[in-house]
C-alpha atoms as a PDB file:
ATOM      1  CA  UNK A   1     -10.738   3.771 -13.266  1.00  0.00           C
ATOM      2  CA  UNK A   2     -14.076   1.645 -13.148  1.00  0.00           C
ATOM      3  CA  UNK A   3     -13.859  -1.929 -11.867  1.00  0.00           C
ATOM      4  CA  UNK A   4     -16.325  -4.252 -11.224  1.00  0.00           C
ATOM      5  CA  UNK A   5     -16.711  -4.561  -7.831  1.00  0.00           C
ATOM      6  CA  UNK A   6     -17.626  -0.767  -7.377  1.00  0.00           C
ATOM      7  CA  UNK A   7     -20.246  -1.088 -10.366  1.00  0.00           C
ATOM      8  CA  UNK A   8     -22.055  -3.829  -8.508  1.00  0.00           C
ATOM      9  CA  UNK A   9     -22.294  -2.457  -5.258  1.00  0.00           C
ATOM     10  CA  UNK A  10     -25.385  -1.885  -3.705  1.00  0.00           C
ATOM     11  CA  UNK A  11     -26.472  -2.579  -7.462  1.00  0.00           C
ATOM     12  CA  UNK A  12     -25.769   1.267  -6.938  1.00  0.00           C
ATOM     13  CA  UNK A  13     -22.719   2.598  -9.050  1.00  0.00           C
ATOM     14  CA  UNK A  14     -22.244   5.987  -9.329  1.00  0.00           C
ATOM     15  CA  UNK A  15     -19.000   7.060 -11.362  1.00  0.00           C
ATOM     16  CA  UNK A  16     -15.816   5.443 -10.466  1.00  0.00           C
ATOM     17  CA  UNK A  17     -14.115   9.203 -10.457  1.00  0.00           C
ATOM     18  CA  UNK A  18     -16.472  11.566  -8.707  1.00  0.00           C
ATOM     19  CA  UNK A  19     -16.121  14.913 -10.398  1.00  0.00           C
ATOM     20  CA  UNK A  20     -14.902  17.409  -8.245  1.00  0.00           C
ATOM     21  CA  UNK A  21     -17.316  20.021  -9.206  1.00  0.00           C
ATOM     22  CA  UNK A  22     -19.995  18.464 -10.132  1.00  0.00           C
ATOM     23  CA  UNK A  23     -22.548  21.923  -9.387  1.00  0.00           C
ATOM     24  CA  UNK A  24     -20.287  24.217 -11.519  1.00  0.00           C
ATOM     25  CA  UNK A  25     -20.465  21.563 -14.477  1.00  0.00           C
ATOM     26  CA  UNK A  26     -23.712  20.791 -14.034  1.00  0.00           C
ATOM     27  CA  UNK A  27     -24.521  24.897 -14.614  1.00  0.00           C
ATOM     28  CA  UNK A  28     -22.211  24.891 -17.292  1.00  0.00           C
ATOM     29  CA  UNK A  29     -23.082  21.284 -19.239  1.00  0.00           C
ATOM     30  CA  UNK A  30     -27.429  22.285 -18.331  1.00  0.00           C
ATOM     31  CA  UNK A  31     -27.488  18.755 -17.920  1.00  0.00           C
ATOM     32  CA  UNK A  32     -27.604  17.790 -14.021  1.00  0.00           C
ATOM     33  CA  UNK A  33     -27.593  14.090 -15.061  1.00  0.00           C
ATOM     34  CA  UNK A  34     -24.437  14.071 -17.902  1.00  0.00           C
ATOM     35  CA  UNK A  35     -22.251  15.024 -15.322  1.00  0.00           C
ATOM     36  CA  UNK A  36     -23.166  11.490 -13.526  1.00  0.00           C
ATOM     37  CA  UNK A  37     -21.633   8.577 -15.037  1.00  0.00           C
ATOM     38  CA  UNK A  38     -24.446   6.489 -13.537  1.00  0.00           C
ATOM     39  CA  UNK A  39     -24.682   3.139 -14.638  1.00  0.00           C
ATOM     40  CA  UNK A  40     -26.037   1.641 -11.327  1.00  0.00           C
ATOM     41  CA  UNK A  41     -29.114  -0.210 -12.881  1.00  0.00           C
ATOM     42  CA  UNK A  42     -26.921  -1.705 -15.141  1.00  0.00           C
ATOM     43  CA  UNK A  43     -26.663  -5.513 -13.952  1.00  0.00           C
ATOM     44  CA  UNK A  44     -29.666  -5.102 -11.942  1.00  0.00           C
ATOM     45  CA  UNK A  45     -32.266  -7.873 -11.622  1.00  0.00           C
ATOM     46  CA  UNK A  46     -35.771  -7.417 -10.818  1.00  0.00           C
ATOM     47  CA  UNK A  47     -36.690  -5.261  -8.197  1.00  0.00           C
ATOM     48  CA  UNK A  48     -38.350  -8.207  -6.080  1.00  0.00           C
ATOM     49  CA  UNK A  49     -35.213 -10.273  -5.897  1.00  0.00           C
ATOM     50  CA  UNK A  50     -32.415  -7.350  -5.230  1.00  0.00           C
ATOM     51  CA  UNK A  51     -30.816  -7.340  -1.534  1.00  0.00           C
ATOM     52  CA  UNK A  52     -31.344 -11.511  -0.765  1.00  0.00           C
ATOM     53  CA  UNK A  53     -28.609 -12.896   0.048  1.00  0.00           C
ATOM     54  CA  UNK A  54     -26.498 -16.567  -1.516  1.00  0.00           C
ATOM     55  CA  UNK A  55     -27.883 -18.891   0.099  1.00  0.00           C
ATOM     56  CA  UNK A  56     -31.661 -17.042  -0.287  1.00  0.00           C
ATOM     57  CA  UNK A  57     -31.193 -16.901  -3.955  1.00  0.00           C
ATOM     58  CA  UNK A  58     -29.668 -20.379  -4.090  1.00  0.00           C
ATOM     59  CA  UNK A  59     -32.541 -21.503  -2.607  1.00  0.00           C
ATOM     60  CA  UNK A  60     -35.502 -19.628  -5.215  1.00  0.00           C
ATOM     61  CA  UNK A  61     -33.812 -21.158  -7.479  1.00  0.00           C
ATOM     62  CA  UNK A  62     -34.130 -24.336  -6.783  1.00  0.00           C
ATOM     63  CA  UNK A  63     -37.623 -23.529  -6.569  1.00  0.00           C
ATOM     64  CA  UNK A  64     -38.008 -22.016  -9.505  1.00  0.00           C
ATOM     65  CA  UNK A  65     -34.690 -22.531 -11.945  1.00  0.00           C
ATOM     66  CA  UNK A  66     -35.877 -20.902 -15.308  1.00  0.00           C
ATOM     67  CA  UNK A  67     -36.065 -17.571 -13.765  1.00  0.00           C
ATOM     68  CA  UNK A  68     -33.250 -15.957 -15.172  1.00  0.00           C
ATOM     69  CA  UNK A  69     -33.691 -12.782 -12.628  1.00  0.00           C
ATOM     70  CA  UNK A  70     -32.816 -14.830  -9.739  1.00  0.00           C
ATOM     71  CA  UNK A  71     -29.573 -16.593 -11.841  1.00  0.00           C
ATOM     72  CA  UNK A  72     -28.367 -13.082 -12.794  1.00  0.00           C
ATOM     73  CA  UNK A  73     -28.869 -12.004  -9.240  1.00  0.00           C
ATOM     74  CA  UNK A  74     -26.883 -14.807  -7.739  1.00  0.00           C
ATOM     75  CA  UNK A  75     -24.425 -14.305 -10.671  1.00  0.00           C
ATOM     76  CA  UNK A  76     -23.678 -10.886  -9.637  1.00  0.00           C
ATOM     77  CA  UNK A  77     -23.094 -11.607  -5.933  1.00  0.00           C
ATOM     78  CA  UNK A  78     -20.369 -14.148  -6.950  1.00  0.00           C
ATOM     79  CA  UNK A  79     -18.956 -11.441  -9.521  1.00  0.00           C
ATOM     80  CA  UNK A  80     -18.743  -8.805  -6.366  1.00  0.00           C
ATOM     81  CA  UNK A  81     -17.160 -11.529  -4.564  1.00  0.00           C
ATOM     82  CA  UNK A  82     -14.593 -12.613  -7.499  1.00  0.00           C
ATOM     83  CA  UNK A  83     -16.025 -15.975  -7.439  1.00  0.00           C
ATOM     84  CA  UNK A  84     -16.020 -15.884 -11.598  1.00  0.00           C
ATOM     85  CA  UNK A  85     -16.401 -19.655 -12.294  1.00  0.00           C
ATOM     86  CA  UNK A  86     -19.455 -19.697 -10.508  1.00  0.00           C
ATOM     87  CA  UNK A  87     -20.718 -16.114 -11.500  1.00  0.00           C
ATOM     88  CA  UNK A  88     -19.496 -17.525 -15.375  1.00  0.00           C
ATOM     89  CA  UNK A  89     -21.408 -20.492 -14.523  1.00  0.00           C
ATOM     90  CA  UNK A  90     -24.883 -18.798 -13.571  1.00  0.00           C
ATOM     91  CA  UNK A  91     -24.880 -16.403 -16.525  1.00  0.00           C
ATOM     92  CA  UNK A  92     -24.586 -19.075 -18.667  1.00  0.00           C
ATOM     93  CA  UNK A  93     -27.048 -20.625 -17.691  1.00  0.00           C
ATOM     94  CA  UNK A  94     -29.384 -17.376 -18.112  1.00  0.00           C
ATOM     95  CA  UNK A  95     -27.893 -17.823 -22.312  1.00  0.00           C
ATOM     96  CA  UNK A  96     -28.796 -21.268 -22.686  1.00  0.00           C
ATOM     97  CA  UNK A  97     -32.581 -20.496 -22.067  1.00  0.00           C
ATOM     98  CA  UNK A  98     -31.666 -16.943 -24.141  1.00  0.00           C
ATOM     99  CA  UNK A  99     -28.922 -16.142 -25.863  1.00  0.00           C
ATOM    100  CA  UNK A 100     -29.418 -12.408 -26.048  1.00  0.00           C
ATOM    101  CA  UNK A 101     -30.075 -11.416 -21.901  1.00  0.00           C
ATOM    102  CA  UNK A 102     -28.320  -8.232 -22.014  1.00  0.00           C
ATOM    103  CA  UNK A 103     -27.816  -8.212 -17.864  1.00  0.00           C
ATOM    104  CA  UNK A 104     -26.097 -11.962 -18.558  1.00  0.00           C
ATOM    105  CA  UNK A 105     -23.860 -10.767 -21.137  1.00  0.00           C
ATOM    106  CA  UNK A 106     -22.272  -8.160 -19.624  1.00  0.00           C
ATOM    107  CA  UNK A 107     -21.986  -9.757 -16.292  1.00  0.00           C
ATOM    108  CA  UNK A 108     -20.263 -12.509 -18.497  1.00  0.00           C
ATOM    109  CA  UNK A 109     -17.727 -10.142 -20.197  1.00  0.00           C
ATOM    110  CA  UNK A 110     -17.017  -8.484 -17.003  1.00  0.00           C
ATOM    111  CA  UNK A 111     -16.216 -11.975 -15.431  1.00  0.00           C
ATOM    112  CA  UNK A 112     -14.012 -13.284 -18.120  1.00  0.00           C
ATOM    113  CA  UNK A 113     -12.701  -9.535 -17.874  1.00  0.00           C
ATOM    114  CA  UNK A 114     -11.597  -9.826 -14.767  1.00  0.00           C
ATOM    115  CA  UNK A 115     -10.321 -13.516 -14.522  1.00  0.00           C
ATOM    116  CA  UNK A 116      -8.384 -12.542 -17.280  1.00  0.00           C
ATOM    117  CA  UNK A 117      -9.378 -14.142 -20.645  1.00  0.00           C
ATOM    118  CA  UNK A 118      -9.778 -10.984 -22.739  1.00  0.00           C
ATOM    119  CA  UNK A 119     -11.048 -13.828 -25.948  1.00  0.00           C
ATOM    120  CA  UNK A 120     -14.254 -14.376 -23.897  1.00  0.00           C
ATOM    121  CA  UNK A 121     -14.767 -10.913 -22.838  1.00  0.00           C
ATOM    122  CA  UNK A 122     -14.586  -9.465 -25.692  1.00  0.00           C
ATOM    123  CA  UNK A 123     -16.834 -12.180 -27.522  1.00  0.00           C
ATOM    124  CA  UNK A 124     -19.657 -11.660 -24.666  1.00  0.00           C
ATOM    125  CA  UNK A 125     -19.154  -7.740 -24.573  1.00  0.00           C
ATOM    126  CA  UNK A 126     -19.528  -7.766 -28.626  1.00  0.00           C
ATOM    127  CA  UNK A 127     -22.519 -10.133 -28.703  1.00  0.00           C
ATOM    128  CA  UNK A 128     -24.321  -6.977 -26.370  1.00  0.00           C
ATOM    129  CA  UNK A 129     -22.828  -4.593 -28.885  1.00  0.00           C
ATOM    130  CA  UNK A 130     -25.015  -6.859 -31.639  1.00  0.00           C
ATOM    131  CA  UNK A 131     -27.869  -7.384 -29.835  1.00  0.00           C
ATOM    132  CA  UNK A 132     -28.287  -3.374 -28.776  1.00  0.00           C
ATOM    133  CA  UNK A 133     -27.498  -2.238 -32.828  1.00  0.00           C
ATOM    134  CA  UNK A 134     -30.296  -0.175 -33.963  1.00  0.00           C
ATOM    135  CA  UNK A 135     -31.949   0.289 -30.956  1.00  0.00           C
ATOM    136  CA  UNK A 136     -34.100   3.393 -30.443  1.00  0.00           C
ATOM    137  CA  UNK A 137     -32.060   3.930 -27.642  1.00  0.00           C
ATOM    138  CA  UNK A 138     -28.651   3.414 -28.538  1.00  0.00           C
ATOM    139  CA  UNK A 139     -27.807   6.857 -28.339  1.00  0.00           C
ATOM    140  CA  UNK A 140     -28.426   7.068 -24.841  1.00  0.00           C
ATOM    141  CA  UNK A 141     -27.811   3.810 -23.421  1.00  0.00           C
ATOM    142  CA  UNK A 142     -25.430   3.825 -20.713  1.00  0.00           C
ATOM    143  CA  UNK A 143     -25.147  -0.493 -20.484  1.00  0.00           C
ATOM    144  CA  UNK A 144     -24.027   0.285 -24.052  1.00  0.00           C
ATOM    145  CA  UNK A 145     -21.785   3.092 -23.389  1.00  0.00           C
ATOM    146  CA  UNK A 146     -19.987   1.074 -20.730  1.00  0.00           C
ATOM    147  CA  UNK A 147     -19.498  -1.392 -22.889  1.00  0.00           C
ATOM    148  CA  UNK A 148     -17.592   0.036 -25.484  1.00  0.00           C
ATOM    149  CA  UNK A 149     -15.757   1.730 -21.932  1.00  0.00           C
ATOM    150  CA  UNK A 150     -14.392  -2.439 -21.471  1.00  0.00           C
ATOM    151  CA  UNK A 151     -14.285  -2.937 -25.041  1.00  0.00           C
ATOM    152  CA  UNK A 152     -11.542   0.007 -25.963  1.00  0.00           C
ATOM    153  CA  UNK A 153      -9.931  -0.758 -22.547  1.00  0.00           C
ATOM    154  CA  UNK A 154      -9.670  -4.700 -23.518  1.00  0.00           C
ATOM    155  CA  UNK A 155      -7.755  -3.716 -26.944  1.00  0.00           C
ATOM    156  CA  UNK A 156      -5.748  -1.172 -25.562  1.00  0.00           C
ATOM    157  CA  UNK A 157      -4.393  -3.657 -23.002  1.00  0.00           C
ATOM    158  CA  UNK A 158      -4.054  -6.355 -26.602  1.00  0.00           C
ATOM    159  CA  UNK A 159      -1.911  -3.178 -27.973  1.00  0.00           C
ATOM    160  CA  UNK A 160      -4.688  -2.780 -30.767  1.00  0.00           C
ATOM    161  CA  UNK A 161      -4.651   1.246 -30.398  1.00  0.00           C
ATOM    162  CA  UNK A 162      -7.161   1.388 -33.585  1.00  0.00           C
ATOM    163  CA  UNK A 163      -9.717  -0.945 -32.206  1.00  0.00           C
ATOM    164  CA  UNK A 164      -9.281   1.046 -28.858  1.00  0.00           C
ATOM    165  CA  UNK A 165      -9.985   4.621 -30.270  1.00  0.00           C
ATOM    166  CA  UNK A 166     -12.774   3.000 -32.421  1.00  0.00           C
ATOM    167  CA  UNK A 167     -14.463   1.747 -29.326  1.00  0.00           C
ATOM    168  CA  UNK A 168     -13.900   4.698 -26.995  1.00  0.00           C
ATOM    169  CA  UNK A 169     -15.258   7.268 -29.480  1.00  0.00           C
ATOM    170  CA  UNK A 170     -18.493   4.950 -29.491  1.00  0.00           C
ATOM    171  CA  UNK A 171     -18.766   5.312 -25.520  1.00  0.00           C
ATOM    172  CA  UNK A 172     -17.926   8.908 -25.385  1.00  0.00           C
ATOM    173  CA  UNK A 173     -20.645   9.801 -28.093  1.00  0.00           C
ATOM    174  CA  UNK A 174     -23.344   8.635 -25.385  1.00  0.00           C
ATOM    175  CA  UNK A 175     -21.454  10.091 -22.724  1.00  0.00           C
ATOM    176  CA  UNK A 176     -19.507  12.657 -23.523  1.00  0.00           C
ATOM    177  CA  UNK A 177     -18.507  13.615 -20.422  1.00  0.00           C
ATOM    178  CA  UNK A 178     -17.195  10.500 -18.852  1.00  0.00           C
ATOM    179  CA  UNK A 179     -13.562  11.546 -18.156  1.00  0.00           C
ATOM    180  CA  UNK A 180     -12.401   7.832 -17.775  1.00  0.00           C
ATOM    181  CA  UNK A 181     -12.838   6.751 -21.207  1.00  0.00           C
ATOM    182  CA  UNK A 182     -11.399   9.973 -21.975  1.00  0.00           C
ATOM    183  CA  UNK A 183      -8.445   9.061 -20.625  1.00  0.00           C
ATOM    184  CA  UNK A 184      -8.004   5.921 -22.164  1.00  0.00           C
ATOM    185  CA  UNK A 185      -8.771   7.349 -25.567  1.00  0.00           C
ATOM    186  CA  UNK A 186      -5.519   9.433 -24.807  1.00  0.00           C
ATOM    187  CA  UNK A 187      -3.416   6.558 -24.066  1.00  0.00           C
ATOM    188  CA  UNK A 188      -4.808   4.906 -26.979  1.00  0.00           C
ATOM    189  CA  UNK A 189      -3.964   7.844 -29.115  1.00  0.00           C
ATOM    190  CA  UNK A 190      -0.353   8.533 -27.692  1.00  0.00           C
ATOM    191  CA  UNK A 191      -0.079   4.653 -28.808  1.00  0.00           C
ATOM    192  CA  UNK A 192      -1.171   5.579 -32.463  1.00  0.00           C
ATOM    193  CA  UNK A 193       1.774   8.864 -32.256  1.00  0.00           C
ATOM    194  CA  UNK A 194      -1.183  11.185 -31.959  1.00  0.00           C
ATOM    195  CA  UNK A 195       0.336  13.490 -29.606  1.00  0.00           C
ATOM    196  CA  UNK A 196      -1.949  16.129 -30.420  1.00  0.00           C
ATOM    197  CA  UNK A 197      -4.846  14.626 -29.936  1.00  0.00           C
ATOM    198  CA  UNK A 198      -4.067  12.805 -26.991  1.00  0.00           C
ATOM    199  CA  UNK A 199      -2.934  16.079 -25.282  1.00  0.00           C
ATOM    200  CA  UNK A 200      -6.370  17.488 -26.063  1.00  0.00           C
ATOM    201  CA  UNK A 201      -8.637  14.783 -24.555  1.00  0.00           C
ATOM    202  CA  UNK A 202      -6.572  14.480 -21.985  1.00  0.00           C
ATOM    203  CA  UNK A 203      -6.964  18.479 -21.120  1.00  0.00           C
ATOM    204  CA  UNK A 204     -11.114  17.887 -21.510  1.00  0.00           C
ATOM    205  CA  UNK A 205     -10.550  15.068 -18.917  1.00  0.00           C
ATOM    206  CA  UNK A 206      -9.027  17.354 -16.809  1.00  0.00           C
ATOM    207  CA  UNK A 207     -11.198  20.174 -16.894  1.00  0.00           C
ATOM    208  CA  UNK A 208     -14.115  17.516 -16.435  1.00  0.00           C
ATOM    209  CA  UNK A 209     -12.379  16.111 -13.186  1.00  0.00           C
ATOM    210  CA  UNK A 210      -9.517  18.178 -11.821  1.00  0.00           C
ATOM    211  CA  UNK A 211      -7.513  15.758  -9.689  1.00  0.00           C
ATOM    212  CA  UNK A 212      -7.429  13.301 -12.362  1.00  0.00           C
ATOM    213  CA  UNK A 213      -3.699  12.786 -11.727  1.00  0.00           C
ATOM    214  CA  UNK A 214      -3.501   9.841 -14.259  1.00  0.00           C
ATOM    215  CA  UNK A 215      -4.896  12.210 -17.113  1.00  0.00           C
ATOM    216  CA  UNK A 216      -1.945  15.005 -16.380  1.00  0.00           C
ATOM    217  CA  UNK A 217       0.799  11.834 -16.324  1.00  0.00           C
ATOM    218  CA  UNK A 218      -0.174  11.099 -20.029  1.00  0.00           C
ATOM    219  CA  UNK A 219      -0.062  14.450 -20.943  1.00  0.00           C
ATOM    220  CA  UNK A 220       3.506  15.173 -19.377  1.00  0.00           C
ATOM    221  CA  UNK A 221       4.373  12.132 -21.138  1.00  0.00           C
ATOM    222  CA  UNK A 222       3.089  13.262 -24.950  1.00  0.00           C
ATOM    223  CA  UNK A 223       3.984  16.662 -24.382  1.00  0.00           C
ATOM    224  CA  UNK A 224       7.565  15.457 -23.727  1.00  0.00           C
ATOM    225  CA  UNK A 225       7.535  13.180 -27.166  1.00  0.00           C
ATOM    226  CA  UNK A 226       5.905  16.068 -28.736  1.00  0.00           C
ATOM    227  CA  UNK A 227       8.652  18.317 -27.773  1.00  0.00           C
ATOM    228  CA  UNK A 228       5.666  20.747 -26.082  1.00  0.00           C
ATOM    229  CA  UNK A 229       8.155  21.791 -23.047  1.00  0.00           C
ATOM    230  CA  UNK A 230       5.151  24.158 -21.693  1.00  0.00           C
ATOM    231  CA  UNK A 231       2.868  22.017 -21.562  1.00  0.00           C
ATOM    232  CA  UNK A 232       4.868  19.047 -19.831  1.00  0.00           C
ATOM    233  CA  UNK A 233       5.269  21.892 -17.084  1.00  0.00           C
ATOM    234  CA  UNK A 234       1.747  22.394 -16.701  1.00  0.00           C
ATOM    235  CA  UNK A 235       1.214  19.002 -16.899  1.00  0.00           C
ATOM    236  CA  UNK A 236       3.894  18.204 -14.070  1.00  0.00           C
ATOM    237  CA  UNK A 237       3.334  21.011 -12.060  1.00  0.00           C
ATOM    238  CA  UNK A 238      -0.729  20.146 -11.671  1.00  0.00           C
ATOM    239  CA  UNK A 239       0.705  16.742 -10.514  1.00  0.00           C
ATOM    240  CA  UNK A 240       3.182  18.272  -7.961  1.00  0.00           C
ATOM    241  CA  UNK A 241      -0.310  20.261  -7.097  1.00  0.00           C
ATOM    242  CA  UNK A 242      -1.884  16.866  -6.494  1.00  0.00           C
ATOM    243  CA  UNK A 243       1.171  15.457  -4.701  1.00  0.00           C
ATOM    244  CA  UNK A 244       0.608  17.956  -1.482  1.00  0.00           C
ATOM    245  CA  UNK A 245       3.396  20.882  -3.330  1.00  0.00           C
ATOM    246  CA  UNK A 246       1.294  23.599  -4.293  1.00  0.00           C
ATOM    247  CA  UNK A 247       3.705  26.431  -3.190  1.00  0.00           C
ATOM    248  CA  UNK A 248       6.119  24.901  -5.929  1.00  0.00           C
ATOM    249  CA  UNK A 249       3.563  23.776  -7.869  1.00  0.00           C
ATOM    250  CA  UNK A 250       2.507  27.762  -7.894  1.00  0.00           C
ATOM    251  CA  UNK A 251       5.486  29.196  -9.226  1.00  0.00           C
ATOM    252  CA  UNK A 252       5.430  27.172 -12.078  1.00  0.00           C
ATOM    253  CA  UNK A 253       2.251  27.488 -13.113  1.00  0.00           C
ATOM    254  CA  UNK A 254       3.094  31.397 -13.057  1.00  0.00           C
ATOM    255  CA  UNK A 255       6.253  30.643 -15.269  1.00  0.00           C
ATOM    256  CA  UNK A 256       3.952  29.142 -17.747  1.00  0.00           C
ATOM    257  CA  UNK A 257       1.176  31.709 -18.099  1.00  0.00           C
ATOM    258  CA  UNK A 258       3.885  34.836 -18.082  1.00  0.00           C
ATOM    259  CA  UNK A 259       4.925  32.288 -20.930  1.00  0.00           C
ATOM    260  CA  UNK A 260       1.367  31.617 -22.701  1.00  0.00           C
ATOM    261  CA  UNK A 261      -0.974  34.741 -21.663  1.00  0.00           C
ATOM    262  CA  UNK A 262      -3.415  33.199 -23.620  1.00  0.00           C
ATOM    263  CA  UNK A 263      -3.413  29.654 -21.945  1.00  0.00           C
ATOM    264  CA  UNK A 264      -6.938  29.037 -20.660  1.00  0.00           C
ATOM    265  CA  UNK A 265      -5.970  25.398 -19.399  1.00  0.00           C
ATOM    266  CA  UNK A 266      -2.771  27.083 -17.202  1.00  0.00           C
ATOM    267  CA  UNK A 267      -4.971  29.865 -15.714  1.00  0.00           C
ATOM    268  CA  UNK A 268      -7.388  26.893 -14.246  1.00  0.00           C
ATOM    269  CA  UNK A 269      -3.707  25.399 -13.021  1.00  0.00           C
ATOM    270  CA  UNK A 270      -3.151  28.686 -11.555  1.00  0.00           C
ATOM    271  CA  UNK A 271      -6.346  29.364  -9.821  1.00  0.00           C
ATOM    272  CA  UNK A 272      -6.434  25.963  -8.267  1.00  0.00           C
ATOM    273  CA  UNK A 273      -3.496  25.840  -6.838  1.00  0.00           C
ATOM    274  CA  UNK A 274      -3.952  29.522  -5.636  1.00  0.00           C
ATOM    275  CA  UNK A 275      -7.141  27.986  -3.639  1.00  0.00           C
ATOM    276  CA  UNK A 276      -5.189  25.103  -2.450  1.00  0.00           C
ATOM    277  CA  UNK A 277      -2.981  27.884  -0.598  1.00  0.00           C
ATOM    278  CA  UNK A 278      -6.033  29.433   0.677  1.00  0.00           C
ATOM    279  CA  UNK A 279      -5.489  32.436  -1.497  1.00  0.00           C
ATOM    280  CA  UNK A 280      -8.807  33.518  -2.674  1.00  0.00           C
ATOM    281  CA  UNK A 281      -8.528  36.578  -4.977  1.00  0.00           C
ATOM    282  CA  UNK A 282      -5.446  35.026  -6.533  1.00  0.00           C
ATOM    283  CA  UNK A 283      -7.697  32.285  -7.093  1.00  0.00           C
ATOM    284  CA  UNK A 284     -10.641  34.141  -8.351  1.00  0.00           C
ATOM    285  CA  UNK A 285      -9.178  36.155 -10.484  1.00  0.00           C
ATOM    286  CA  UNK A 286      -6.833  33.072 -11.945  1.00  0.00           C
ATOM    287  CA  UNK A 287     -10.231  31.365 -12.865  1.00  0.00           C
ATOM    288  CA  UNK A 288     -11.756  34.617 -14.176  1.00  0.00           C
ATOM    289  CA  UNK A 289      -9.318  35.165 -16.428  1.00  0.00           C
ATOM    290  CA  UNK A 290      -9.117  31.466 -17.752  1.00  0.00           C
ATOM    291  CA  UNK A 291     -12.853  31.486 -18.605  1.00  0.00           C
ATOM    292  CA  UNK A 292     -12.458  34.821 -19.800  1.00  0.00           C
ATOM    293  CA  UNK A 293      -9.989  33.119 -22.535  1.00  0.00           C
ATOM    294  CA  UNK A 294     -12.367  29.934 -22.676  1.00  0.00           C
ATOM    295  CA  UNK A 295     -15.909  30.484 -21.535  1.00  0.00           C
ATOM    296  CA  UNK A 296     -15.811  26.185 -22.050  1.00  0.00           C
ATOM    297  CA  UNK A 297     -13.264  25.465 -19.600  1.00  0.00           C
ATOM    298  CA  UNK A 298     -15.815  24.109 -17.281  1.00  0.00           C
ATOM    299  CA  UNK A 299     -13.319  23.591 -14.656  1.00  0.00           C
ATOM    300  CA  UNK A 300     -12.709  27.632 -14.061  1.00  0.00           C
ATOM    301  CA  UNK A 301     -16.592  28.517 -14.468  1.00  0.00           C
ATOM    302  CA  UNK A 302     -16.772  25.738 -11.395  1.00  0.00           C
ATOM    303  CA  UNK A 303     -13.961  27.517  -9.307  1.00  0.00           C
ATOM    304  CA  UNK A 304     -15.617  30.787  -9.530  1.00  0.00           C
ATOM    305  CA  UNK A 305     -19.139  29.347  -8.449  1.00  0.00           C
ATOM    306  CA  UNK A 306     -17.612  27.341  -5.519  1.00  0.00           C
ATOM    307  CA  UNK A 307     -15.707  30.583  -4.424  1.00  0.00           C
ATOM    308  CA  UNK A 308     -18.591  32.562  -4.194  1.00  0.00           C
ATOM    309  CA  UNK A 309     -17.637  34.982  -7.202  1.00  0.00           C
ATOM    310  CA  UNK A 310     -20.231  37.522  -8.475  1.00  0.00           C
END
């Protein structure tokens, strides 16, 4: 899951789950860059002022206080260092002179995010949701799509499942691909009784990133109020796989396709946990056979590309 600390670093954040195979999807998606859930520009300053240290910045801006690049800056070191008073402190200042700096607002919702008062978060995180509405590039902006990310995350934790979905569909029609919010759109759904529906993002989020062990937990655990016995074995067999087990693991993944031939998501089970024995044709022709059933299960079209098939 994303946290703040590896979103600022480096004012370089790649995706806080690094999909496993990222080529394969990549192929699959024709877009190199959606498989990325970059968002490392996102509290980034100007260019001149990046990499200077506290007591540099402290010290430009006594120099020169109304530049709001050098407040966010210094803002964002004490956010990295969970100094949030004084990170709260600096953005604000950044608002007084303007009350719409998108870098200050979301460095203020993810400060009040992380000290723990959800009220202010969500005020500053839905004051950038205002300020970006009807922007040419709402579609595609990623500061945006993370924001509804914290946003749906923020209600789920409130136990507002509705406001949760509302917000995570938002982020995953810019990024459609980021497994994380994915996942919490399951657990908000599996809040709401949607069984079914969490069960199926949760299976994209899988395919997307493999050894996303949280994403197979919730779908053990709606299968199993759903009454879907098959699928809460697939489920708990991948996370046996993902435990270190996949001789056990194995055999149960071959109960459950002699069970559901036709089980695209189960043949992908198979296949990896064939490669996890080192089995390589069992593997191949697991995977082959699952995007035979699915040519969208991106995860199988990525096993047969890493393996070398032909």
């Amino acid at each position: 899951m994303r946290d703040h600390a590896s979103w600022l670093t480096a004012v370089g954040r790649g995706m806080s789950r690094a999909v496993v195979l990222c080529a394969g999807l990549a192929i699959i998606l024709g877009l190199a860059a959606a498989v990325m859930f970059v968002r490392s520009e996102l509290l980034s300053s100007d260019s001149s002022v990046l990499g200077q240290g506290e007591q540099e910045l402290q010290e430009a801006i006594l120099e020169d206080p109304n530049n709001p690049d050098l407040r966010v800056s210094l803002a964002n070191v004490y956010l990295e260092e969970s100094r949030y008073d004084e990170a709260i402190a600096q953005y604000n200042e950044v608002l007084k002179a303007d009350e719409d700096h998108q870098e200050a607002l979301m460095g203020l919702g993810l400060a009040y995010r992380e000290k723990g008062d959800t009220d202010q978060a969500l005020s500053a995180f839905n004051k950038l949701v205002e300020v970006t509405k009807g922007s040419e590039f709402a579609d595609v902006d990623r500061r945006l799509e993370a924001v509804h990310y914290y946003l749906g995350g923020i209600y789920l934790e409130r136990n507002e499942p509705a406001k949760a979905i509302e917000e995570l569909q938002a982020a995953l029609k810019i990024e459609p691909t980021d497994a994380d919010a994915m996942y919490l759109l399951g657990n908000a759904l599996q809040a709401q009784g949607e069984q079914d529906g969490a069960i199926a993002v949760y299976a994209v989020a899988t395919s997307l990133v493999p050894d996303f062990r949280e994403a197979y937990e919730g779908m053990a655990a709606a299968a199993e109020k759903q009454g879907n016995e098959l699928m809460a074995t697939y489920a708990r067999a991948m996370i046996r796989l993902l435990s270190g087990d996949p001789k056990t693991a194995v055999r149960e993944l071959e109960n459950v396709v002699g069970q559901s031939p036709e089980n695209a998501t189960a043949y992908f089970g198979l296949g990896y946990g064939y490669e996890q024995l080192g089995q390589r044709d069992k593997a191949l022709a697991a995977y082959q056979q699952s995007a035979e059933i699915d040519p969208s299960q991106y995860a199988a079209q990525s096993g047969l590309a890493r393996l070398g098939s032909e």
